[in-house]
N, C-alpha and C. Protein backbone atom coordinates (compact mmCIF):
# COMPACT_ATOMS: atom_id res chain seq x y z
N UNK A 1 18.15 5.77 35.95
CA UNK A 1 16.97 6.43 36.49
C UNK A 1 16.25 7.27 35.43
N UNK A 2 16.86 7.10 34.41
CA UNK A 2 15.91 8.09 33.09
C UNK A 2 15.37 6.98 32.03
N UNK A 3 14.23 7.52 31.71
CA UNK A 3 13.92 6.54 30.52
C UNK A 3 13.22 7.73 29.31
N UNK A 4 14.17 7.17 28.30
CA UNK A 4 13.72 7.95 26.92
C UNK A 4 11.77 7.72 26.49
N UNK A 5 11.63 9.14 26.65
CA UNK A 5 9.96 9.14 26.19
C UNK A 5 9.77 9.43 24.95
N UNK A 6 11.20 10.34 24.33
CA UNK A 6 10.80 10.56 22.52
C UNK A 6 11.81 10.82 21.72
N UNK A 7 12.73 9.87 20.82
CA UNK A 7 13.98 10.13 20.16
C UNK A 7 13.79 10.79 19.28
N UNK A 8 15.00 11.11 17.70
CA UNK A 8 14.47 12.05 17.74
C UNK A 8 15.86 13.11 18.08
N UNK A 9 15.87 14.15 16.71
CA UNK A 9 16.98 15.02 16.81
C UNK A 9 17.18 15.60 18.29
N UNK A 10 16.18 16.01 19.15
CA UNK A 10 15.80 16.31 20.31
C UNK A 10 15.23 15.06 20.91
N UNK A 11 16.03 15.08 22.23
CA UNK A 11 15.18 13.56 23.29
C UNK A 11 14.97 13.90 24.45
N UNK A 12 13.76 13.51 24.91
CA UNK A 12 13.25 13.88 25.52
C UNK A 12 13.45 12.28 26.96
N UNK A 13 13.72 12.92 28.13
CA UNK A 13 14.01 11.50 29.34
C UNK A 13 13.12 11.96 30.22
N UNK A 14 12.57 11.17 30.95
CA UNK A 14 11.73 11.16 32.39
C UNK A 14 12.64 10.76 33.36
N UNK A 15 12.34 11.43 34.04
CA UNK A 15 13.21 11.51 35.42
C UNK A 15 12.39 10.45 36.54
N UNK A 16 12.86 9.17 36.73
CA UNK A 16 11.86 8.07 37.76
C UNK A 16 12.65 8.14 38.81
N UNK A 17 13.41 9.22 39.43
CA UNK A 17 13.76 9.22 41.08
C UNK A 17 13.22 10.79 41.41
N UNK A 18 12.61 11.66 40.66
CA UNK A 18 12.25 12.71 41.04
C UNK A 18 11.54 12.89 41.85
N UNK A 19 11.22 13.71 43.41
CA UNK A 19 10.88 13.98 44.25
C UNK A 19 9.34 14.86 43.74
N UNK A 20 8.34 14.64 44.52
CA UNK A 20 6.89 15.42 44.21
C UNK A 20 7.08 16.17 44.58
N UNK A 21 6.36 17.49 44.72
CA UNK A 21 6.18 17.92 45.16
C UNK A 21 6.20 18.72 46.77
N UNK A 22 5.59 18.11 47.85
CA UNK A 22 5.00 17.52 48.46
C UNK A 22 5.10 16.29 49.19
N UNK A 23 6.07 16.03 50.16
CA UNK A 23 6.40 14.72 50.35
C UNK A 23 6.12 14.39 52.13
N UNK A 24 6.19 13.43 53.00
CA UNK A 24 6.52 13.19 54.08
C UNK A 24 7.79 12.22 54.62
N UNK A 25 8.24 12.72 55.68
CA UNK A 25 8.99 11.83 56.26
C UNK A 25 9.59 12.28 57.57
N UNK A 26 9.45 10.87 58.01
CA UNK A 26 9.11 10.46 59.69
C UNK A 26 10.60 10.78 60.57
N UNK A 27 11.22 11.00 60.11
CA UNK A 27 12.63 11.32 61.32
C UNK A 27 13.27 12.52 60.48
N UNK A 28 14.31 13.29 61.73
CA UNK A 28 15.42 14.31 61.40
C UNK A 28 16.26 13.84 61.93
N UNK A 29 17.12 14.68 61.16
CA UNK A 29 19.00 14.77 61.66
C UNK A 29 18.72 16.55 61.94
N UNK A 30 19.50 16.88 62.83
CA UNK A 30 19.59 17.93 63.19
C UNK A 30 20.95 18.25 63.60
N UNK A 31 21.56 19.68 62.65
CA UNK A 31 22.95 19.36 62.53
C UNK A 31 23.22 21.26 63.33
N UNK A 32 24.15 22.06 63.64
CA UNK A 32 24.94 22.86 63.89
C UNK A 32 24.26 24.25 63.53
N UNK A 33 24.59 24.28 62.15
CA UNK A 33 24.54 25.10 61.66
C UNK A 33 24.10 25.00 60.14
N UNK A 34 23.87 26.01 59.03
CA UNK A 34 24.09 25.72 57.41
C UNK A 34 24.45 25.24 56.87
N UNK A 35 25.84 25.73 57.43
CA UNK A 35 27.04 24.88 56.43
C UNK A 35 27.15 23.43 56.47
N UNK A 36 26.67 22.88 58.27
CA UNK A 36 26.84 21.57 58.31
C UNK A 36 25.57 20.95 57.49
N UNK A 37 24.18 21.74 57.22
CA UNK A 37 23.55 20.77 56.74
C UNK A 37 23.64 20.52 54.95
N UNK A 38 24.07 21.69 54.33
CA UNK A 38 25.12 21.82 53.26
C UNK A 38 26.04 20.80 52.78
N UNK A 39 26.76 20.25 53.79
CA UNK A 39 27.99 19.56 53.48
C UNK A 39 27.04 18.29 53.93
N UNK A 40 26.15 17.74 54.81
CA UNK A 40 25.43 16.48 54.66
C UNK A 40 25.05 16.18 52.84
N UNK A 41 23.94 17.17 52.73
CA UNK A 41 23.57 16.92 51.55
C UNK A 41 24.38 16.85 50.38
N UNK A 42 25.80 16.85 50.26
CA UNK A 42 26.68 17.14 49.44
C UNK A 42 27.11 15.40 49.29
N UNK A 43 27.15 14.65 51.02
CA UNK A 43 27.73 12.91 50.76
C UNK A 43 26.87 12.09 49.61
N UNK A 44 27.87 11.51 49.82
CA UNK A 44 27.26 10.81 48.33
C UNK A 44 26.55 9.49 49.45
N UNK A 45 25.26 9.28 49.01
CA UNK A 45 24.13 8.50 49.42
C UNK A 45 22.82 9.12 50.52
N UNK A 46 23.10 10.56 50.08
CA UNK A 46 21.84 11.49 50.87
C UNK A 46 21.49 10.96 50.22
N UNK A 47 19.73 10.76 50.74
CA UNK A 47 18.22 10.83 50.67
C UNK A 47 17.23 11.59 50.92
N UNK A 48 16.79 12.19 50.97
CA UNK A 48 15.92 13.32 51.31
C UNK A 48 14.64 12.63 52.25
N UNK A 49 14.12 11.35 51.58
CA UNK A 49 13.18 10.96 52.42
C UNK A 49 13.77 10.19 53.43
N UNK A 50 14.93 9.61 53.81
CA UNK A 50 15.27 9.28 54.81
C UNK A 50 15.56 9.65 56.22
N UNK A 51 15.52 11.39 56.12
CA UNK A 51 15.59 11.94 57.02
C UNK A 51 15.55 13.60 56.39
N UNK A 52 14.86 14.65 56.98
CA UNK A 52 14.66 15.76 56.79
C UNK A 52 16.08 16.09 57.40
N UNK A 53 16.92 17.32 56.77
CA UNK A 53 18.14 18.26 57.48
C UNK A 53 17.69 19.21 57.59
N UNK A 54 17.71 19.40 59.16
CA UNK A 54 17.65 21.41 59.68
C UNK A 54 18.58 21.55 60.35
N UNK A 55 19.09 22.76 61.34
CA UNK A 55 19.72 23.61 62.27
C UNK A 55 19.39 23.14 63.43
N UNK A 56 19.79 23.11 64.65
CA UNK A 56 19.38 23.03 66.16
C UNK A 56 18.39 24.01 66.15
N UNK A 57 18.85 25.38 65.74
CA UNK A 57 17.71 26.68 65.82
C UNK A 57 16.46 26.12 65.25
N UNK A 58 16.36 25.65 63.86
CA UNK A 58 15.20 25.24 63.32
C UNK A 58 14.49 23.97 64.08
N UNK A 59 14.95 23.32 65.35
CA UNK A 59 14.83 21.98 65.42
C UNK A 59 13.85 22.50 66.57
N UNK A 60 14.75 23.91 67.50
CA UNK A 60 13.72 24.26 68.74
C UNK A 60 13.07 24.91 68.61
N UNK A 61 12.37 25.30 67.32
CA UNK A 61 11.19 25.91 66.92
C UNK A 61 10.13 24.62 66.91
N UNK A 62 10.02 23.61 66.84
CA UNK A 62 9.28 22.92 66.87
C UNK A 62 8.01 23.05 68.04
N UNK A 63 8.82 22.70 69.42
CA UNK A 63 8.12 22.64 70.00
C UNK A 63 7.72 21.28 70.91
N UNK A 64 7.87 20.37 70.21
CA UNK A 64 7.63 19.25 70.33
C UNK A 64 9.15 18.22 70.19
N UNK A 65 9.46 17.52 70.80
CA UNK A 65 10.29 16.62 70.32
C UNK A 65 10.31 15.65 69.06
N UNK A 66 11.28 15.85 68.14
CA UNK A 66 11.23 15.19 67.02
C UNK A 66 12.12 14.82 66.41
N UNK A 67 13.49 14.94 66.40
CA UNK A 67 14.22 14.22 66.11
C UNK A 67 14.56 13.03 66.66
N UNK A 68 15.17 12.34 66.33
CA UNK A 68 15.18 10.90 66.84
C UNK A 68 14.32 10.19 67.29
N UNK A 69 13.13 10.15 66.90
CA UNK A 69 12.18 9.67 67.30
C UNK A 69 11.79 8.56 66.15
N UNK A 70 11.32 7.19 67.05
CA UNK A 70 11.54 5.86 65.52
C UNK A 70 9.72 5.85 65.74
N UNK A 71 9.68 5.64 63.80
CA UNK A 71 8.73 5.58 63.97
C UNK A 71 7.89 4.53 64.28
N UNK A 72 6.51 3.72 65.35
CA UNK A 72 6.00 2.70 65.42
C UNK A 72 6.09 1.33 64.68
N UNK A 73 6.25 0.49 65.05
CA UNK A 73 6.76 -1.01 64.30
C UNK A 73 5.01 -1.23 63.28
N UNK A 74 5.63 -1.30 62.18
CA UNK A 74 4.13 -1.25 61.06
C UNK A 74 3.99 -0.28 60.33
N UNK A 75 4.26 1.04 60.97
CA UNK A 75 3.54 2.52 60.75
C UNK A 75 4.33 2.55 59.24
N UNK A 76 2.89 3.29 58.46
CA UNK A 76 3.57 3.29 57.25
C UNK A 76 3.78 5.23 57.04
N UNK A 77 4.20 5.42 55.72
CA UNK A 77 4.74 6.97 55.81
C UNK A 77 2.87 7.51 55.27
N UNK A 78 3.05 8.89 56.07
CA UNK A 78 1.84 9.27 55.35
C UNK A 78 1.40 9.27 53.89
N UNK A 79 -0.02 9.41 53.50
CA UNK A 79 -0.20 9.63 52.32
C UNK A 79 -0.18 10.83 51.92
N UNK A 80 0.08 12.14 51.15
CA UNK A 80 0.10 12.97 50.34
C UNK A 80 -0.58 13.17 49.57
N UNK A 81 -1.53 14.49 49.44
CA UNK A 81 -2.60 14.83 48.44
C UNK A 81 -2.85 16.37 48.36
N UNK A 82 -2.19 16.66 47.18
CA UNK A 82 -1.99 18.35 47.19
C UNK A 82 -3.51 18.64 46.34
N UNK A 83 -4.28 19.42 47.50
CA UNK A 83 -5.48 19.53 47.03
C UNK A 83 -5.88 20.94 46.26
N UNK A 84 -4.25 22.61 46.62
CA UNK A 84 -5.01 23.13 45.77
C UNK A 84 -3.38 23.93 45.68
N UNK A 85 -2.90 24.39 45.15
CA UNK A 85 -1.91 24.91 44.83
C UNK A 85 -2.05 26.18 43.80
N UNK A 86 -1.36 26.92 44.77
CA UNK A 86 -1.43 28.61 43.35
C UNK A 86 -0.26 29.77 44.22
N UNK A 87 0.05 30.91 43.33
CA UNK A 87 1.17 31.23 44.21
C UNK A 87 1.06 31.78 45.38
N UNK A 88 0.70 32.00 45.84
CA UNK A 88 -0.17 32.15 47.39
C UNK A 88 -0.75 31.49 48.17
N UNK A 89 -0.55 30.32 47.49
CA UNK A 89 -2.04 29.55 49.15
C UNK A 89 -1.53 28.12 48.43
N UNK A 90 -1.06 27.09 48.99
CA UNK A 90 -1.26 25.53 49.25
C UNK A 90 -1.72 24.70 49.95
N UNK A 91 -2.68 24.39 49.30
CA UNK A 91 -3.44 23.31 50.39
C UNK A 91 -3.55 21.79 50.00
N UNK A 92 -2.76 20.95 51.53
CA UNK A 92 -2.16 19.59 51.32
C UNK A 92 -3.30 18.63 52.60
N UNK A 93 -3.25 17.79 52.12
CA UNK A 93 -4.05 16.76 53.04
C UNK A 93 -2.69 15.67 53.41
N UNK A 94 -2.76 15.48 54.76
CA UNK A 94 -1.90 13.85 55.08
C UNK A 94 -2.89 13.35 55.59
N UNK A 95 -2.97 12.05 55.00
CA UNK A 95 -3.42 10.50 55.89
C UNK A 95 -2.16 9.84 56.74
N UNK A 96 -1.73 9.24 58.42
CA UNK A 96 -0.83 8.28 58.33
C UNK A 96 -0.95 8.42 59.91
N UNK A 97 -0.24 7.30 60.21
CA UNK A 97 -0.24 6.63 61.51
C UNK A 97 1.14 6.73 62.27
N UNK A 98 1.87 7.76 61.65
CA UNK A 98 2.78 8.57 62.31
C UNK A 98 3.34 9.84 62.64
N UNK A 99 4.45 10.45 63.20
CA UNK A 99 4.48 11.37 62.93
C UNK A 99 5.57 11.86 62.68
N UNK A 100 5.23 13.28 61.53
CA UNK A 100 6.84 13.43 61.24
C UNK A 100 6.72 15.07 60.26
N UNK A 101 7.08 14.99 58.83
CA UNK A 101 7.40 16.70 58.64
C UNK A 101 6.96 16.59 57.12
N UNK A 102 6.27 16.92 57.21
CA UNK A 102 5.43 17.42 55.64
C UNK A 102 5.85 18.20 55.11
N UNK A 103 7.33 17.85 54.10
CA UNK A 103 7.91 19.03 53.47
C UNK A 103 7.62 19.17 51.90
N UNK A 104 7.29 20.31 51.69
CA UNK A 104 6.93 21.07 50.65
C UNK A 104 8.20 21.69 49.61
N UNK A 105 8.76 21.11 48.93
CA UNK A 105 9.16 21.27 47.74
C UNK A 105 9.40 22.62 46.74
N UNK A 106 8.81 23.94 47.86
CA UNK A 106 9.15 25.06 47.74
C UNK A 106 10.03 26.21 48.44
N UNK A 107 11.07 27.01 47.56
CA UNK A 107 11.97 27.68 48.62
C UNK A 107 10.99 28.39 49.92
N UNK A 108 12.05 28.61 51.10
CA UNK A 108 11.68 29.15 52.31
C UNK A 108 11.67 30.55 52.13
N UNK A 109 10.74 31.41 52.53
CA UNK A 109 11.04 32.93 51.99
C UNK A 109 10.10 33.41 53.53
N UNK A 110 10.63 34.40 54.05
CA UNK A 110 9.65 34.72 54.77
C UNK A 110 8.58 35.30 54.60
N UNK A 111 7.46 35.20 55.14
CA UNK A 111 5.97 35.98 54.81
C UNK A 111 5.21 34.76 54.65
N UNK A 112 5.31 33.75 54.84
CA UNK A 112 4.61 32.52 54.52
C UNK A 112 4.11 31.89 55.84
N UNK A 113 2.85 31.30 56.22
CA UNK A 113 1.84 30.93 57.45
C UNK A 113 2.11 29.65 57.26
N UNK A 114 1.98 29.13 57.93
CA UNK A 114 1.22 27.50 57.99
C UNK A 114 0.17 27.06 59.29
N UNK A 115 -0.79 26.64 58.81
CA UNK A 115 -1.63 26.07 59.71
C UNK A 115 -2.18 24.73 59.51
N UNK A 116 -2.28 24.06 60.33
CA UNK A 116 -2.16 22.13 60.83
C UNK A 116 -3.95 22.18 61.62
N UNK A 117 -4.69 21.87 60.54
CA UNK A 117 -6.39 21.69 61.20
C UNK A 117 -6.80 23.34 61.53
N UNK A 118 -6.39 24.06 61.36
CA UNK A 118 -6.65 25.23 61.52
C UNK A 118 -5.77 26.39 62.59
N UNK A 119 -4.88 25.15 63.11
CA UNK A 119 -3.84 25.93 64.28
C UNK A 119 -2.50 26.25 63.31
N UNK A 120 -2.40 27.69 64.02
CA UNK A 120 -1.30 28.09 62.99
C UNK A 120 0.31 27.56 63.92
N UNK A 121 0.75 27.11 63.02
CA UNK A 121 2.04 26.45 63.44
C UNK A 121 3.22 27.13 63.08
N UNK A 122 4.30 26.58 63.33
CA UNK A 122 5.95 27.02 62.80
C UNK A 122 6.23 26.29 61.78
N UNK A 123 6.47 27.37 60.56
CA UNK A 123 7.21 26.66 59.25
C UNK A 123 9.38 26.33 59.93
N UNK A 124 9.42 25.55 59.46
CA UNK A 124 10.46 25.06 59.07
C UNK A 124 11.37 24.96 57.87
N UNK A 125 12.89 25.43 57.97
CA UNK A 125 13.68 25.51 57.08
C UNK A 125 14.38 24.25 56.93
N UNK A 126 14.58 23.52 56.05
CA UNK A 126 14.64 22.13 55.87
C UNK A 126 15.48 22.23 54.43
N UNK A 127 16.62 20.93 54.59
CA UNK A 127 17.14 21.16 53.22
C UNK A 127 18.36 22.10 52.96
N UNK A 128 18.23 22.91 54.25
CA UNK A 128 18.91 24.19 53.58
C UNK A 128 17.84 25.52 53.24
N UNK A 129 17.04 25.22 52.38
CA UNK A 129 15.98 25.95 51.72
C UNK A 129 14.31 25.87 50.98
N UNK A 130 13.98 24.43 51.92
CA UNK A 130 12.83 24.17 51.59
C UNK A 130 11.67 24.25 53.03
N UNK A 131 10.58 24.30 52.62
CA UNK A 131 9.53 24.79 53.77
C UNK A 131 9.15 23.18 54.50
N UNK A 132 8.79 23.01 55.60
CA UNK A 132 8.21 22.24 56.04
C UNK A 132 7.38 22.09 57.67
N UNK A 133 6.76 21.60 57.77
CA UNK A 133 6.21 21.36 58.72
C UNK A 133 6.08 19.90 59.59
N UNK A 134 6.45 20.13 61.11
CA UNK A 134 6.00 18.88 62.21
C UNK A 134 4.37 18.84 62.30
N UNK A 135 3.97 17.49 61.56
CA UNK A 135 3.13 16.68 61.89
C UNK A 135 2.58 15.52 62.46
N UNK A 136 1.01 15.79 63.69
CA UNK A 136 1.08 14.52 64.73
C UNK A 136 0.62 13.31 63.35
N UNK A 137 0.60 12.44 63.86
CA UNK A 137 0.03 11.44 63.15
C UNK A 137 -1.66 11.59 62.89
N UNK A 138 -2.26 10.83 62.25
CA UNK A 138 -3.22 10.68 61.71
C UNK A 138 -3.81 11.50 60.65
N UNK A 139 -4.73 12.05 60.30
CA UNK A 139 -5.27 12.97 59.24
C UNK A 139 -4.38 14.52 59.51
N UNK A 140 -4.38 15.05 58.76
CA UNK A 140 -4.03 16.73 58.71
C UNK A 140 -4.57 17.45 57.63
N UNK A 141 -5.05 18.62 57.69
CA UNK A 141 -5.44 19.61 56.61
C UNK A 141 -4.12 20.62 56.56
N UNK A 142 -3.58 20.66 55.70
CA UNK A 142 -2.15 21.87 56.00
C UNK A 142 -2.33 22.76 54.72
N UNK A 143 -2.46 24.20 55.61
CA UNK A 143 -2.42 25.31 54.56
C UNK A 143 -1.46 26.15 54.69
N UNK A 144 -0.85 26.45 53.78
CA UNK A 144 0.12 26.93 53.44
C UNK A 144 0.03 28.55 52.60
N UNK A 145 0.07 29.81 53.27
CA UNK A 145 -0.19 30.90 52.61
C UNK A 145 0.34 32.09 53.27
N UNK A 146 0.76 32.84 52.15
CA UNK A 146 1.64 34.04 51.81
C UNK A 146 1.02 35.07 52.50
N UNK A 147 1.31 35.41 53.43
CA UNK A 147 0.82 36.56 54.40
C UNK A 147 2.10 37.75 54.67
N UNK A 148 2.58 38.20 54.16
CA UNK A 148 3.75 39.02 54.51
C UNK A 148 3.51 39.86 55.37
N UNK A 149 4.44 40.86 56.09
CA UNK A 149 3.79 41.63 56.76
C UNK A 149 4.26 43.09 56.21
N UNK A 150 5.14 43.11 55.28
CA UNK A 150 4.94 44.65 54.52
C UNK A 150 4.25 44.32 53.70
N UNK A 151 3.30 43.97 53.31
CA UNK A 151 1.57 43.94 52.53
C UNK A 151 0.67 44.32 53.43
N UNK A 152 1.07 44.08 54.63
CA UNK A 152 -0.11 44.35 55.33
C UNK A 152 0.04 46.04 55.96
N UNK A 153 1.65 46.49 56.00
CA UNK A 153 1.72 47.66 55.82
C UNK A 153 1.81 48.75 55.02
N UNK A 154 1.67 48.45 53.48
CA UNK A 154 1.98 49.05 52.65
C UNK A 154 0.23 49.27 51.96
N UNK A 155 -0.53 48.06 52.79
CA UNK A 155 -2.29 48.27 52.36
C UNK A 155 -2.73 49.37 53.54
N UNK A 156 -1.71 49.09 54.44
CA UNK A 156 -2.98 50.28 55.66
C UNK A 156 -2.17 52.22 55.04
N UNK A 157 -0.81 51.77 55.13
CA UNK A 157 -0.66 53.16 54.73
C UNK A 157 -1.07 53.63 53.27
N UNK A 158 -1.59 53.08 52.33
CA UNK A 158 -2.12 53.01 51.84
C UNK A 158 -3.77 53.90 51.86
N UNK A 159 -4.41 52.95 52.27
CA UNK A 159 -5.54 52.93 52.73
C UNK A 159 -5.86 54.59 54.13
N UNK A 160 -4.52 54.81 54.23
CA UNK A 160 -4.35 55.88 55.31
C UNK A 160 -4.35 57.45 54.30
N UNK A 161 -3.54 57.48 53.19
CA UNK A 161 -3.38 58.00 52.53
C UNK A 161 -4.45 58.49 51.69
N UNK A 162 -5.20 56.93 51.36
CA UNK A 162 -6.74 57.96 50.36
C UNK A 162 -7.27 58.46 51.16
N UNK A 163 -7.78 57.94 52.35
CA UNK A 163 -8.66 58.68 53.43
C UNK A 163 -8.31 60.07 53.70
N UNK A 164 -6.84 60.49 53.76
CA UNK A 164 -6.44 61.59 54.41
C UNK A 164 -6.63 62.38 53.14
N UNK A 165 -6.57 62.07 51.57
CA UNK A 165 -7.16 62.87 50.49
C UNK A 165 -8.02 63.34 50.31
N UNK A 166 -9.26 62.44 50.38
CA UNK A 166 -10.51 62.08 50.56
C UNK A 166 -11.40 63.78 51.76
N UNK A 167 -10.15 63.28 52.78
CA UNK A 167 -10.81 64.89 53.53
C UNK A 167 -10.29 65.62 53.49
N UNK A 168 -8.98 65.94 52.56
CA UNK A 168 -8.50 67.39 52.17
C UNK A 168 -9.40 67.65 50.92
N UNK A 169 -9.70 67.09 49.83
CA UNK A 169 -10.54 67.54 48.85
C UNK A 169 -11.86 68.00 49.74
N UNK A 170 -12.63 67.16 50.45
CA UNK A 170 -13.80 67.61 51.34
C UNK A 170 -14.09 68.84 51.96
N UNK A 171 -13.16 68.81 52.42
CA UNK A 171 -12.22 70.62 53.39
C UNK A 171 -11.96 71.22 52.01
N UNK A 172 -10.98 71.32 51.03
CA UNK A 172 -11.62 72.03 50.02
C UNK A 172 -12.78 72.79 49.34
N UNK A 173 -13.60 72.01 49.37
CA UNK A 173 -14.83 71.90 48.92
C UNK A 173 -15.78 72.85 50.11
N UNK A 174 -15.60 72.55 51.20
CA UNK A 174 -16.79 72.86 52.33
C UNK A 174 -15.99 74.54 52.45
N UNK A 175 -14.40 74.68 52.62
CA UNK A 175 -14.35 76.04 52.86
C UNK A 175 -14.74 76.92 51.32
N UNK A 176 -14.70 76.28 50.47
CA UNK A 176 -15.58 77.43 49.19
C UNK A 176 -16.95 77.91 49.34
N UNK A 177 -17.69 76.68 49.68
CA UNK A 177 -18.95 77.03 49.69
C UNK A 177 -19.16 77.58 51.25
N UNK A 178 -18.25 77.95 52.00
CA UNK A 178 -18.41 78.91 53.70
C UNK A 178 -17.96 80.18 52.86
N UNK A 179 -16.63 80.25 51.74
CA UNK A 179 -16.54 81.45 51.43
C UNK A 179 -17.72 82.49 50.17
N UNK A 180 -18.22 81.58 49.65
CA UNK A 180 -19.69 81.85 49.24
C UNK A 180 -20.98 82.56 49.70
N UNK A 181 -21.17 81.15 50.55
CA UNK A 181 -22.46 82.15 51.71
C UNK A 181 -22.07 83.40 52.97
N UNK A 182 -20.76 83.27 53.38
CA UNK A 182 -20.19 84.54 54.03
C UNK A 182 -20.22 85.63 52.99
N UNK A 183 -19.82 85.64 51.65
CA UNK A 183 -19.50 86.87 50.35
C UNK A 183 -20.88 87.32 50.48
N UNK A 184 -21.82 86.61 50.75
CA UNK A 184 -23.21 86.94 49.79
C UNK A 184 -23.75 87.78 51.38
């Protein structure tokens, strides 16, 4: 699966089974717990695109039924097109005529959104430790972005803090010039 690109005291190999980015695929196994999906990925002849591994917990976050589900006689796997990527915000397009889990190739961390056409959905822990999402068939816009929620508290108290400066210097200021025109 490697082929030499440059010999050479140093050599350089390409990796031709490496996974994109960015991938789809149409069925799960849904196992116990961690450890069990741990010790799947450990047999020798995992695939990753053959079936996504999550938790039961991760499976009834869905929402929708999706494991075991075959996909349509014909149906091919979606297409994939990572249209903007940066460390905060990914944005992926699927084309396909089925449905299944658009997993993303980056660890799971919490603070991270996903939204499917503009509806915000449930990320998924997949892998063990990769993000993904249940998708219906046909087109999808999927954005992917870093929303934490101590950012969003650490900007208001923040933001609470200059204000409350803002009118102690003010009040400063206004009782000098009251002790001024009272002196005079």
């Amino acid at each position: 699966s490697f082929k030499l690109v440059r010999g050479g005291p140093v050599k350089v190999y390409e990796n031709r089974e490496v996974l994109t980015r960015a991938f789809f695929v149409s069925s799960a196994s849904v196992y116990t717990d961690d450890d069990d999906v741990l010790e799947a990925m450990q047999k020798p002849g995992f695939d990753p695109m053959a079936s996504v591994l999550l938790t039961r917990l991760e499976y009834h976050t869905i929402g929708e039924g999706a494991a075991g589900e075959k996909s349509p006689q014909g149906a091919r796997a979606a297409e994939v097109k990572i249209l903007k990527y940066s460390p905060n915000r990914v944005e992926i397009e699927t084309i396909g005529n089925e449905r299944g889990f658009l997993v993303l190739a980056d660890n799971y961390y919490p603070g991270w959104k996903v939204r499917v056409n503009g509806t915000e959905k449930n990320i998924l822990r997949v892998y063990y430790n990769l993000r993904a999402v249940y998708l219906p068939p046909g087109h999808s816009t999927i954005t992917f972005s870093f929303e934490p929620t101590s950012f969003k508290i650490g900007a208001s108290v923040s933001i609470f803090t200059l204000f409350t400066i803002i009118v102690c210097l003010i009040g400063q200021r206004a009782k000098k010039y009251i002790f001024i025109l009272v002196g005079c």
